[in-house]
Protein backbone atom coordinates (compact mmCIF):
# COMPACT_ATOMS: atom_id res chain seq x y z
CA UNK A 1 0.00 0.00 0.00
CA UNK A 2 1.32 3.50 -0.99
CA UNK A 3 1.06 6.27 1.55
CA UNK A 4 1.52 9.88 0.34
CA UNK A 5 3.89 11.68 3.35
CA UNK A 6 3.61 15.05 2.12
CA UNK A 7 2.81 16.92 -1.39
CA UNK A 8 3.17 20.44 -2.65
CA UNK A 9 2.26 21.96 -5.98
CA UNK A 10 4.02 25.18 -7.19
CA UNK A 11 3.91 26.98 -10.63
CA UNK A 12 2.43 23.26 -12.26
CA UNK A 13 5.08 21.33 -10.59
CA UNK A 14 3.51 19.02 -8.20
CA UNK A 15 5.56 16.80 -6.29
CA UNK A 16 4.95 13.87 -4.17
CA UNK A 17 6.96 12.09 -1.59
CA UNK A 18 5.33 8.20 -1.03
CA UNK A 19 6.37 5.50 1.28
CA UNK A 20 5.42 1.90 0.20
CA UNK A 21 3.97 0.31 3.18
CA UNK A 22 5.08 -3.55 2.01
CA UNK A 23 8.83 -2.98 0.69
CA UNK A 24 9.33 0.20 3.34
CA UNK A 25 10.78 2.34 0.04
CA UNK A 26 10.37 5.71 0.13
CA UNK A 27 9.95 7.47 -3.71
CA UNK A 28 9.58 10.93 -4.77
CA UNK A 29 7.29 11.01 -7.63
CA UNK A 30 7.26 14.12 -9.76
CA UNK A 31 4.55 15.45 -12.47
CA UNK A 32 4.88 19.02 -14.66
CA UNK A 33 1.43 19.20 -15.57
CA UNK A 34 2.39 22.05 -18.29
CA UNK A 35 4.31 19.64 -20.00
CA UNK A 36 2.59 16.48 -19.15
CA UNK A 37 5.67 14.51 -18.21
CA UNK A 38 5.86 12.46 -14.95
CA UNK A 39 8.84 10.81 -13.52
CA UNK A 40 9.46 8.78 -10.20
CA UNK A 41 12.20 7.88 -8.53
CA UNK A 42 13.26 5.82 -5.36
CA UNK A 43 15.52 7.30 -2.36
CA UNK A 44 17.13 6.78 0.53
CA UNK A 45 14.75 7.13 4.14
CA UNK A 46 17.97 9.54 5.12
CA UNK A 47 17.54 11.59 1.95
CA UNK A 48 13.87 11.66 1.48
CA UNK A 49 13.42 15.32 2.52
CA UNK A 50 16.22 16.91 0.53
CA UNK A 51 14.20 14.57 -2.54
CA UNK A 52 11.43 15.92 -2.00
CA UNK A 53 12.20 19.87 -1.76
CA UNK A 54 15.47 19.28 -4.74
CA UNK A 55 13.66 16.72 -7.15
CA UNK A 56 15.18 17.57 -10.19
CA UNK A 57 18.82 18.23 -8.34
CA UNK A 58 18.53 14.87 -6.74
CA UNK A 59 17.31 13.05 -9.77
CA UNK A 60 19.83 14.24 -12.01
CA UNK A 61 22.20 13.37 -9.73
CA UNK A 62 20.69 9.66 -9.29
CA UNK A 63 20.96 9.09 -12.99
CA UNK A 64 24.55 10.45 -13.10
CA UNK A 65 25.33 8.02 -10.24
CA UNK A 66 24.13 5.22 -12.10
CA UNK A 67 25.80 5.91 -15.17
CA UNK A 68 28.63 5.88 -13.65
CA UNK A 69 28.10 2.25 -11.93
CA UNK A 70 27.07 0.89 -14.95
């Protein structure tokens, strides 16, 4: 079961921060509803907060972490 732990919504950004009651994850789901794109991403409990208020920061920096592993 998802949970929504807080939300905000600012110039058509509205962002999301969601805790998954069976796996305990914590995501940060994102959706620009002037552009129509959505995107989600998982975190870190310890880094949930800073996700939530810095989506596109953390994200980017998520994706450059994994390119980097991969």
């Amino acid at each position: 079961m998802i949970r929504e732990l807080n939300h905000r919504v600012n110039d058509g950004i509205e962002v999301r921060l969601l805790w998954n009651s069976d796996t305990n994850g914590v995501s940060v789901s994102v959706a620009e509803t002037r552009y129509e794109v959505s995107f989600e991403f998982g975190v870190a409990a310890i880094d949930a907060l800073e996700a939530f208020h810095h989506p596109y920061a953390y994200a980017a920096h998520e994706r450059h972490e994994d390119a980097l592993a991969a």
